[in-house]
Protein backbone atom coordinates (compact mmCIF):
# COMPACT_ATOMS: atom_id res chain seq x y z
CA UNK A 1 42.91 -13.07 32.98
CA UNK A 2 42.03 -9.77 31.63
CA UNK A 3 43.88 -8.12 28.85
CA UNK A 4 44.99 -4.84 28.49
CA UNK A 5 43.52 -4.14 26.23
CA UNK A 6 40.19 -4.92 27.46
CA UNK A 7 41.07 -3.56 31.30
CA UNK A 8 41.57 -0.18 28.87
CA UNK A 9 38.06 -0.36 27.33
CA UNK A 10 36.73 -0.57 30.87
CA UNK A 11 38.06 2.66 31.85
CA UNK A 12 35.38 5.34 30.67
CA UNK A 13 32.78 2.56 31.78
CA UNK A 14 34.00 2.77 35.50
CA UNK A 15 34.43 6.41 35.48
CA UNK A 16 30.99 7.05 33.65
CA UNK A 17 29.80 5.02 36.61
CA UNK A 18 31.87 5.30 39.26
CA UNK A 19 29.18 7.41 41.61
CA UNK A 20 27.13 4.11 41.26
CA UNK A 21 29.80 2.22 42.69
CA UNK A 22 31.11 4.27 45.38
CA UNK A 23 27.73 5.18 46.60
CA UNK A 24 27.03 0.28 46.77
CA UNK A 25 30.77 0.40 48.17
CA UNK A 26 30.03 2.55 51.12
CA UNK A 27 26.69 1.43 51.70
CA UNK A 28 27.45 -2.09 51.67
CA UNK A 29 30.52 -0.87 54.02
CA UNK A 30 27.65 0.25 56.84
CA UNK A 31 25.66 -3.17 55.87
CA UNK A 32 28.50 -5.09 56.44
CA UNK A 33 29.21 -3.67 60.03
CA UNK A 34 24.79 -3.71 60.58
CA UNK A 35 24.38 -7.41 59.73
CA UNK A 36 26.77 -8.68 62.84
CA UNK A 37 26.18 -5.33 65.26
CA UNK A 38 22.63 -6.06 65.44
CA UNK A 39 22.22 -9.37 66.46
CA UNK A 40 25.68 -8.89 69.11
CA UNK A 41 24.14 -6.17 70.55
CA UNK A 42 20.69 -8.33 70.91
CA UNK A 43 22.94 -10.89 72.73
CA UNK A 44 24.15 -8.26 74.87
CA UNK A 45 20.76 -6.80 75.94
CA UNK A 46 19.80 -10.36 76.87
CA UNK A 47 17.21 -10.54 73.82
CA UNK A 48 15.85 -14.35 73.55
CA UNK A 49 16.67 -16.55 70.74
CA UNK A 50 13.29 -16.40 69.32
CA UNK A 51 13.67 -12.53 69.45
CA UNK A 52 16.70 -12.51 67.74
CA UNK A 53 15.53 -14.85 65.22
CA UNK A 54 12.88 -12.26 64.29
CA UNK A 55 15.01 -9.58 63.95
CA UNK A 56 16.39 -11.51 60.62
CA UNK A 57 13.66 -13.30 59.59
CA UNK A 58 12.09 -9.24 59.55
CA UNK A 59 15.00 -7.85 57.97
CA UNK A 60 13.97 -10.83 54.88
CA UNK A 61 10.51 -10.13 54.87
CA UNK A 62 10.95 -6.14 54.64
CA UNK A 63 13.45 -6.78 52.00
CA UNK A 64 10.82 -9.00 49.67
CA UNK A 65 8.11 -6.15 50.30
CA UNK A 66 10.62 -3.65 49.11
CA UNK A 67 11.68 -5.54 46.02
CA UNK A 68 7.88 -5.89 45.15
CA UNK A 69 7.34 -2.31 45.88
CA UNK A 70 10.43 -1.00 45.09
CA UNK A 71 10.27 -0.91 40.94
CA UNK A 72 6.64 1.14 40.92
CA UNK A 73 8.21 3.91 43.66
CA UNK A 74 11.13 4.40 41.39
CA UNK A 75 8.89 4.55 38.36
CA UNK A 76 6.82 7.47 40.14
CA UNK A 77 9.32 9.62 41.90
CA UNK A 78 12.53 9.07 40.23
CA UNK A 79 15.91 7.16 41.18
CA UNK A 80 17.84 10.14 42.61
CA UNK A 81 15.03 10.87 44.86
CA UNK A 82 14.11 7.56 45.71
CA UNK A 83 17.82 7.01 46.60
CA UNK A 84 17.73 9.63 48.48
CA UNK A 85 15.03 8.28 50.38
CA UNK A 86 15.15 5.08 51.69
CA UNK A 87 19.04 6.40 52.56
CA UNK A 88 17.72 8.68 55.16
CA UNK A 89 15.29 6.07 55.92
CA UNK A 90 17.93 3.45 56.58
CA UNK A 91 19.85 5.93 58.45
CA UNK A 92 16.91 7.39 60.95
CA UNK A 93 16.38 3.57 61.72
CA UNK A 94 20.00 2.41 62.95
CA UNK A 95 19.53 5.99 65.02
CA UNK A 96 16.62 3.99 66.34
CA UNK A 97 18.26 1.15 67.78
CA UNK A 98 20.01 2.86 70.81
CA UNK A 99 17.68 4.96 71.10
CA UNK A 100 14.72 2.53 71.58
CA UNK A 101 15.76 -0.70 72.99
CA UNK A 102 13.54 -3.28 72.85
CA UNK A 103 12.67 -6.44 70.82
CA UNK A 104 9.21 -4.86 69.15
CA UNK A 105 11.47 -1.73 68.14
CA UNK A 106 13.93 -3.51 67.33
CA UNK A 107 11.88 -6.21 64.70
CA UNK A 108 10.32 -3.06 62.76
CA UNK A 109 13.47 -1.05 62.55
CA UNK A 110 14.63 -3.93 61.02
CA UNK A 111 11.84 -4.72 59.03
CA UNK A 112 11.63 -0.82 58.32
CA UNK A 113 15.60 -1.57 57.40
CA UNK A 114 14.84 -4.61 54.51
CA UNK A 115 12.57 -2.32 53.04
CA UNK A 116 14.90 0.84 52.53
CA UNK A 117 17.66 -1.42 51.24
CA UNK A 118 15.91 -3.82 48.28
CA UNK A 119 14.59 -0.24 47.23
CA UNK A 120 18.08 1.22 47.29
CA UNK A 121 19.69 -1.84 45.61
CA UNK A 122 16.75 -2.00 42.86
CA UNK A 123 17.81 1.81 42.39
CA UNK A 124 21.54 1.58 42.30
CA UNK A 125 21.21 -1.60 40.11
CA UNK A 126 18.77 -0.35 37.12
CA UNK A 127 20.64 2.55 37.69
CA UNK A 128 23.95 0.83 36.50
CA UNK A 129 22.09 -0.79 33.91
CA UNK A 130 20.82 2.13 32.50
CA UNK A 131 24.86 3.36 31.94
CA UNK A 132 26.30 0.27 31.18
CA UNK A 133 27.24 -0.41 27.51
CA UNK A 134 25.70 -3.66 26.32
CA UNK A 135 29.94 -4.97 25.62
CA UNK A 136 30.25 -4.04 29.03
CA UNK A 137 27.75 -5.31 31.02
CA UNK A 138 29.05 -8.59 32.43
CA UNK A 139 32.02 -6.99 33.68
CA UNK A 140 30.14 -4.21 35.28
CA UNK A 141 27.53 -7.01 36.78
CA UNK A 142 30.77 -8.92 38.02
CA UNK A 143 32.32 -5.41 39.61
CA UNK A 144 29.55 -4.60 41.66
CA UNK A 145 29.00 -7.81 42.98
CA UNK A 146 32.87 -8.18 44.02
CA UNK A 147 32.74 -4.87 45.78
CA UNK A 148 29.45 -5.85 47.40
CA UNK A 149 30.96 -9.35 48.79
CA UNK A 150 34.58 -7.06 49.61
CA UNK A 151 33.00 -4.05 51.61
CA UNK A 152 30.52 -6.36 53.33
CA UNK A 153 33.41 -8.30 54.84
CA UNK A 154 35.43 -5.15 55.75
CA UNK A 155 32.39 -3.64 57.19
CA UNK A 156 32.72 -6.34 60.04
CA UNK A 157 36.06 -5.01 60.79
CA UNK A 158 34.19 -1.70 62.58
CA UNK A 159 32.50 -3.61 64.96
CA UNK A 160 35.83 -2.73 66.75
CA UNK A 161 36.30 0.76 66.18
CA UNK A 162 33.74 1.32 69.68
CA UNK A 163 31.70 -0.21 72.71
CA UNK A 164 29.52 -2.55 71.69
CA UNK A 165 27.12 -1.27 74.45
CA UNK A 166 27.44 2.36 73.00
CA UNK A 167 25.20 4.30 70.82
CA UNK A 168 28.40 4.84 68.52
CA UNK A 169 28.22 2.40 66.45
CA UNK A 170 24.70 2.09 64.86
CA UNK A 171 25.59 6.32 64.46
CA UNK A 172 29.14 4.89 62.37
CA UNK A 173 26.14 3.19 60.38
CA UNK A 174 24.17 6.50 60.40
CA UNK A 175 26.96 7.86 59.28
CA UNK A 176 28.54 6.23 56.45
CA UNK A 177 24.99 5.31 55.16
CA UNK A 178 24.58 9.10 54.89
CA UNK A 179 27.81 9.41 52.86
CA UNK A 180 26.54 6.91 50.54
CA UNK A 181 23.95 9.42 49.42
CA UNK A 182 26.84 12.30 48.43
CA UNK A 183 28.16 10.35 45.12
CA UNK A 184 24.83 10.16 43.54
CA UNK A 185 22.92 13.23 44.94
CA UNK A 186 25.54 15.25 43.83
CA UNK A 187 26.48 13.09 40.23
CA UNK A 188 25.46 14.90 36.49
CA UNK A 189 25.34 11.13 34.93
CA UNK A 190 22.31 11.11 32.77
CA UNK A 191 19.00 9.96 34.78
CA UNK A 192 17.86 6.62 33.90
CA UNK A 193 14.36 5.65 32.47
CA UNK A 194 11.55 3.52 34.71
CA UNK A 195 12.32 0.41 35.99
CA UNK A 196 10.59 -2.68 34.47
CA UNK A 197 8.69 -4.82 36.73
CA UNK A 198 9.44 -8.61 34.96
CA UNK A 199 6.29 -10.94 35.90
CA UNK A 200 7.78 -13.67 38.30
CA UNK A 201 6.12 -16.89 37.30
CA UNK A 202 7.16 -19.78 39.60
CA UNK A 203 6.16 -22.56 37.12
CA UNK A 204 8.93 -21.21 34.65
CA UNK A 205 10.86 -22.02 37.45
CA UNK A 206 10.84 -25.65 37.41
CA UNK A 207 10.41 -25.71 33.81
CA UNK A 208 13.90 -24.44 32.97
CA UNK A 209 16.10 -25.93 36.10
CA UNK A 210 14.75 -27.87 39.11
CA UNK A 211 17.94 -27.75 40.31
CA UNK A 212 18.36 -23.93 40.36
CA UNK A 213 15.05 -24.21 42.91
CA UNK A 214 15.95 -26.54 45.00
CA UNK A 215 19.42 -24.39 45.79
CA UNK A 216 18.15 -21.63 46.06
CA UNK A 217 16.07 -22.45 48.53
CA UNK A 218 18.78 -24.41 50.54
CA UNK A 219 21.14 -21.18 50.24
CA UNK A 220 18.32 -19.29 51.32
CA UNK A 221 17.51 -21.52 54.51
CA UNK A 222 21.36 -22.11 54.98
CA UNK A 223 22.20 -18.37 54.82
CA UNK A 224 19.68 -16.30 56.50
CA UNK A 225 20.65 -18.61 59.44
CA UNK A 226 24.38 -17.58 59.26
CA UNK A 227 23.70 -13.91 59.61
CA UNK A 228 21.02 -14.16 62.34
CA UNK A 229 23.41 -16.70 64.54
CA UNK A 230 26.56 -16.16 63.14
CA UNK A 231 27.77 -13.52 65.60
CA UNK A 232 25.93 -15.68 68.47
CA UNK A 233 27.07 -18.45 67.58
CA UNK A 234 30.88 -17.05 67.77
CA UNK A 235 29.82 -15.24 70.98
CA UNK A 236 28.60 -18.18 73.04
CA UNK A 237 31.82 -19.79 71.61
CA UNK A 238 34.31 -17.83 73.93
CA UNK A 239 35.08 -15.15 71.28
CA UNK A 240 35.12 -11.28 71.92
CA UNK A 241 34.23 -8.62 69.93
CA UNK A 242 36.84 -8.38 67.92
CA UNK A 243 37.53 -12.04 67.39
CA UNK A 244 33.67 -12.32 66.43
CA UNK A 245 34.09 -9.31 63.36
CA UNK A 246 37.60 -10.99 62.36
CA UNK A 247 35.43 -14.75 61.88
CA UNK A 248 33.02 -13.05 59.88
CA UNK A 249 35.31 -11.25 57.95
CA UNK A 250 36.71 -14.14 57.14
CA UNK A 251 33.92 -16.06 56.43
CA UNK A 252 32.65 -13.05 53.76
CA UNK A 253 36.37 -12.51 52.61
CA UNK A 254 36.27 -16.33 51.39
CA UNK A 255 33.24 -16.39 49.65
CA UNK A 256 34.32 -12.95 47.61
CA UNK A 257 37.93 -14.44 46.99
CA UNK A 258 36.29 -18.07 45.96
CA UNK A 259 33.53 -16.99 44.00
CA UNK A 260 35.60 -16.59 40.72
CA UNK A 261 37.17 -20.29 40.59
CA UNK A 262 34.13 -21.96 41.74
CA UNK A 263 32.37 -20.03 38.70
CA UNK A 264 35.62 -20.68 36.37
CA UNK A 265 34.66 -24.92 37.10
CA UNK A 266 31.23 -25.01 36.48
CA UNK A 267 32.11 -22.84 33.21
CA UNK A 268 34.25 -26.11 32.23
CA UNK A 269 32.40 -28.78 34.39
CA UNK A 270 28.25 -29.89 34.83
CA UNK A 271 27.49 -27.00 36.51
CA UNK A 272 24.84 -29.21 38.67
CA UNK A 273 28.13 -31.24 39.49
CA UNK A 274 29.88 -28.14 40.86
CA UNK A 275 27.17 -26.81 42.91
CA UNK A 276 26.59 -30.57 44.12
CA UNK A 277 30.34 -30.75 45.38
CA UNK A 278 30.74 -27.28 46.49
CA UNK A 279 27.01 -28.11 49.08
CA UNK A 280 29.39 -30.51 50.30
CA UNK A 281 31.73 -28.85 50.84
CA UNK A 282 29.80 -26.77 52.83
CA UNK A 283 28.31 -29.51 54.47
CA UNK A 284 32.00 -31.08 55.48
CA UNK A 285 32.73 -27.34 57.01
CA UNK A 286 29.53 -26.94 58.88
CA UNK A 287 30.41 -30.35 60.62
CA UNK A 288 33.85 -29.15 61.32
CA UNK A 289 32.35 -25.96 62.77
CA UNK A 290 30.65 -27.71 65.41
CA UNK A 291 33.80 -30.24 66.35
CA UNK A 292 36.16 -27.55 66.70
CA UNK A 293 33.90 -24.61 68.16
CA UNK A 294 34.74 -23.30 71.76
CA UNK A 295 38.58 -25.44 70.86
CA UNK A 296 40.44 -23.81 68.43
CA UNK A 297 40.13 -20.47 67.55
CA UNK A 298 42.53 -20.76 64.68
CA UNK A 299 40.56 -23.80 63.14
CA UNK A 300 37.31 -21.84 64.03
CA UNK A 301 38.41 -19.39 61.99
CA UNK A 302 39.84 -21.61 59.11
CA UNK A 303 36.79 -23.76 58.56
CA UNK A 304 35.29 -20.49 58.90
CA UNK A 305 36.49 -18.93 55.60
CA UNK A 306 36.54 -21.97 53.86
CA UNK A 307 32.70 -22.34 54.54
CA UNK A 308 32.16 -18.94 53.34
CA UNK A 309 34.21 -20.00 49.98
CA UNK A 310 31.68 -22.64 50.18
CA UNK A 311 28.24 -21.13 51.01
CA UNK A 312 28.61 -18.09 48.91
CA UNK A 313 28.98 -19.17 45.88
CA UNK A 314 26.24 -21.71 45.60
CA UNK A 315 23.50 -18.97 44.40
CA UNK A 316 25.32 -17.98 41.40
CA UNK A 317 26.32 -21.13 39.98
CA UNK A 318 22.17 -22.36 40.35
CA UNK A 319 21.84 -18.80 38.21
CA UNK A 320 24.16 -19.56 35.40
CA UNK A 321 23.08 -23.26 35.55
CA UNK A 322 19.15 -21.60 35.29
CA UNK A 323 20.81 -19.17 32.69
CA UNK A 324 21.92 -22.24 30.15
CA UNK A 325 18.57 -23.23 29.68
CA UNK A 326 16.49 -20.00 29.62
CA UNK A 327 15.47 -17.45 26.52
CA UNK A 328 16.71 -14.24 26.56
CA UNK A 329 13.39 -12.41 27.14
CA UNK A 330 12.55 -14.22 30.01
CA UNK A 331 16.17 -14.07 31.83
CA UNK A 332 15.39 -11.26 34.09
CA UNK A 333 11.87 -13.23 35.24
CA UNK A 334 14.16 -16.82 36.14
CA UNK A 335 16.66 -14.93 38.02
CA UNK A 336 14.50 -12.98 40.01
CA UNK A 337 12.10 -15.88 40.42
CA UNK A 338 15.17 -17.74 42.52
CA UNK A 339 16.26 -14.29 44.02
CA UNK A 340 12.72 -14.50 45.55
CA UNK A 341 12.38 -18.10 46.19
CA UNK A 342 16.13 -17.20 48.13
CA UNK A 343 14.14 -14.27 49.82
CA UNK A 344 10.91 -16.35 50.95
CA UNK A 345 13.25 -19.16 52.42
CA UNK A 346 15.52 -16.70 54.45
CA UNK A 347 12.29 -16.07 56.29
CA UNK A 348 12.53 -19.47 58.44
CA UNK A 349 16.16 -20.52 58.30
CA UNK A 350 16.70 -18.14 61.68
CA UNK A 351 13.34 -19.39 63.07
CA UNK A 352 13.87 -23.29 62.82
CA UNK A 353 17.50 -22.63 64.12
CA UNK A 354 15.97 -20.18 67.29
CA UNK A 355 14.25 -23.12 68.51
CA UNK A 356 17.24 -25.84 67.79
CA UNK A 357 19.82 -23.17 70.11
CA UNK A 358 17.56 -22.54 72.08
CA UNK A 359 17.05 -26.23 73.22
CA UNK A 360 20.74 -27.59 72.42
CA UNK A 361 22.81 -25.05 72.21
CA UNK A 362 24.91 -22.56 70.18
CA UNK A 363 26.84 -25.18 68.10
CA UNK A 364 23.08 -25.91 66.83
CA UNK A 365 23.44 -23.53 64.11
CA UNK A 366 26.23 -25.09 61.96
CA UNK A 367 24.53 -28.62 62.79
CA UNK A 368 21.19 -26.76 60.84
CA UNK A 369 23.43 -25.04 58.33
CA UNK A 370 25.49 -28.33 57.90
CA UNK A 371 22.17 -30.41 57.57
CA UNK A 372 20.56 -27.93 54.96
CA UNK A 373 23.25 -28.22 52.73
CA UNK A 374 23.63 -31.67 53.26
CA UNK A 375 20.11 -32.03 51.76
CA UNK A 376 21.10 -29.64 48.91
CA UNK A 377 23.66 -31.84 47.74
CA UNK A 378 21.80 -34.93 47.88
CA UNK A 379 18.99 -33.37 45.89
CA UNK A 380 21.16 -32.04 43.63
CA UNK A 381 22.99 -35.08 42.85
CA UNK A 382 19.66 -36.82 42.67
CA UNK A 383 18.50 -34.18 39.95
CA UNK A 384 21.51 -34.59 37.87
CA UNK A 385 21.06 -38.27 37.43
CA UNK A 386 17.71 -37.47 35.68
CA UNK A 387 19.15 -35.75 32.52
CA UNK A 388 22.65 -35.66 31.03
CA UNK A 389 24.58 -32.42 31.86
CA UNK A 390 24.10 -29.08 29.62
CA UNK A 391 26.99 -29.41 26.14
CA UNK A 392 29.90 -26.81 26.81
CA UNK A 393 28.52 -24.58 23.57
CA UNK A 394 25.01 -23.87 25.19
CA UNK A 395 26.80 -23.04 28.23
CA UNK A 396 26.63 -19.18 29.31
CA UNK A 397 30.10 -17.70 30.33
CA UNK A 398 29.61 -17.58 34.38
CA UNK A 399 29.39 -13.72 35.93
CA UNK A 400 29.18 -13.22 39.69
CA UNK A 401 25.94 -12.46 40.58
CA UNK A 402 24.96 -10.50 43.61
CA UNK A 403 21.92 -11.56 45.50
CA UNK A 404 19.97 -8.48 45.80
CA UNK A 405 17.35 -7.15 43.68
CA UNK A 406 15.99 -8.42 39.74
CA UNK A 407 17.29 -4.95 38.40
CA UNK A 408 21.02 -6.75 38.88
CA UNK A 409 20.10 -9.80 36.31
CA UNK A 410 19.42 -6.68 33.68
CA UNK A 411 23.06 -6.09 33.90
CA UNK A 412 23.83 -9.74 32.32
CA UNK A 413 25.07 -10.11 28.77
CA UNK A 414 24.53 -13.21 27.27
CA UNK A 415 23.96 -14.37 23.47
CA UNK A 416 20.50 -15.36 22.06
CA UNK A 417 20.77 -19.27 22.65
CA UNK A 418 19.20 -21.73 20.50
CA UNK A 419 15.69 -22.44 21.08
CA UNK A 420 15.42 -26.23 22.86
CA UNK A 421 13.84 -29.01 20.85
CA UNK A 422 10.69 -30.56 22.12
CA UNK A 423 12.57 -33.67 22.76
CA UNK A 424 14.69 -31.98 24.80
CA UNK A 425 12.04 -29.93 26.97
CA UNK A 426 11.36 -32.20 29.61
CA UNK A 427 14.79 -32.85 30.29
CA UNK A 428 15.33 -29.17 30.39
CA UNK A 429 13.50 -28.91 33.34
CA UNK A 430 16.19 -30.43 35.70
């Protein structure tokens, strides 16, 4: 719980950035209703599997070019402008989509898409690092990521304000990503300084948590999957438009309103224990997905929110569990290591599920998802048996974490741990 007196300190912190965090709230509003329009509409222009599958596993690989772009750009031209930007880029490519239907469009406009928003994130974020006092900065981190995982689920909800078929909606994306702009063209908050650029070294990886890795790269897999197929998946399943939105609502709306006490255990348990049980979890509700699919559409959409409680809120618990074990200085450089290791997998989770729908079925996709995390769990259980689990002092308090860009690990506050003892550094890296 929060106290009062602390929810009063907070106040000149939220105000001081509150442009910030209107301009992520409405943009992640017209993310949220982009994610499921696109691949729906795909279905309904009779777009192949493998097609669609593209169209997410391009929206990943423009989003790791723009996070390795991104930071330089920002450095050059400046945040406001920048912002400005890729906003007007993001919103002359959703104007594309109706105007311009076909798969080849379609993959670069979303390509075009990834790119515009890591650069907009990796703005906003070292933007809100910039403002945020150093007392303040978990809180802040933990804010933005709520209203990230909040406004992405209530985005789904205007995929029924129109026609799918219509050239409506992508302009209600136009639209709204256009307002996002407003807040922070118009705000007279102090301009930040250039964005650092942390190395990412991959070895560092392993050395601090092998189990951080190997989750990250099941989330990614697991994940990138979901939002390619999701909508399909519901589609093929006898739902309509609006039942579609209202299952992955409530699939977003439980990983937002379960991210918190999944983060409050692993504070007080093995974190590696947590994230273990919680892949499992995930597991046991991608099964259930496929036995009740196209049978119940109350269970559908109960298993559904409990697997988003689930899936969601594997990623941070593999970054605090990373956290525990790495320096200060070389935070930013772990975190954004697994953000990318997240990224690089998300290429080929919608890709090896294309060619298991298109050969078995719909229901194919939570038999992948279900099998991915399967894996993850077993791993991770295998990991933890290597090494005993991290003491409850070296522990870092857990923060939600969004997964965006390595400008939002900046926003972390943590104390300077105690340097590990060479007897301890091999079993550090598990």
């Amino acid at each position: 719980m929060i106290s009062v007196k602390a929810a009063s300190s907070m106040r000149p912190v939220v105000f001081s950035i509150f442009a910030l965090l209107l301009c992520a709230a409405i943009l992640q509003l017209a993310n949220g209703l982009q994610f499921t329009l696109v691949p729906v509409r795909a279905e309904a222009e009779n777009f192949g599997d493998l097609a669609i599958a593209l169209l997410g596993s391009g929206y990943f690989a423009g989003y790791l070019i723009g996070c390795i772009i991104g930071a330089p750009l920002i450095g050059r031209v400046g945040h406001v402008r920048v912002l400005t930007a890729v906003l007007a880029g993001i919103c002359a490519f959703a104007l594309l989509y109706p105007l311009a239907i076909g798969e080849v469009f379609w993959m670069l406009a979303r390509v075009g898409t990834g790119v515009c928003l890591a650069i907009a994130y990796m703005a906003i974020e070292s933007w809100l690092n910039e403002r945020a006092p150093n007392s303040a900065r978990g809180a802040v981190l933990s804010l933005y990521a709520l209203i990230g995982m909040t406004m992405l689920a209530a985005g789904q909800f205007l995929l029924m304000a129109y026609p799918i078929g219509g050239f409506q909606l992508f302009s209600l994306v136009a639209i709204f990503t256009a307002l996002a702009a407003i807040p922070v063209a118009l705000t007279r908050a102090p301009l930040p300084v250039p964005v650092p650029q942390p190395r990412l070294r991959m070895r560092s990886l392993l050395n601090v948590s092998r189990v951080s890795v190997a989750g990250s790269i099941a989330v990614g897999f697991a994940n990138s999957a979901f939002w390619a197929f999701g909508p399909i998946f519901a589609a093929r399943n006898g739902m309509n438009v609006d039942q579609i939105s209202l299952f992955m609502a409530l699939t977003l709306f439980g990983g937002a309103v379960l991210m918190w006490p999944m983060g409050y255990l692993s504070d007080r348990h093995d974190r590696r224990l947590v994230a273990g049980l919680i892949s499992a979890g995930a597991f046991v509700c991608g099964v259930g997905l496929v036995l009740v699919a196209g049978k119940s559409l109350y269970g559908t959409l109960a298993l559904g929110c409990l697997f988003g409680g689930f899936a969601f809120t594997i990623q941070p618990i593999c970054i605090a569990h990373a956290n525990d074990h790495a320096r200060p200085e070389n935070f930013v450089s772990i975190s954004g290591g697994l953000l990318f290791l997240y990224g690089a997998s998300s290429l080929f989770g919608p890709l090896a599920t294309a060619f298991l729908i298109d050969h078995y079925g719909a229901e194919m996709l939570f038999v992948f998802i279900a099998a991915v995390h399967g894996l993850g769990a077993l791993s991770i259980f295998y990991l933890r048996m290597l090494r005993a689990p991290t003491p409850d002092a070296e522990k870092e308090d857990f923060q939600l974490t969004p997964r965006t860009t390595m400008a939002a690990f900046q926003l972390h506050d943590h104390d300077e741990p105690t340097p590990p003892s060479d007897e301890h550094s091999e079993a550090q890296s598990l």
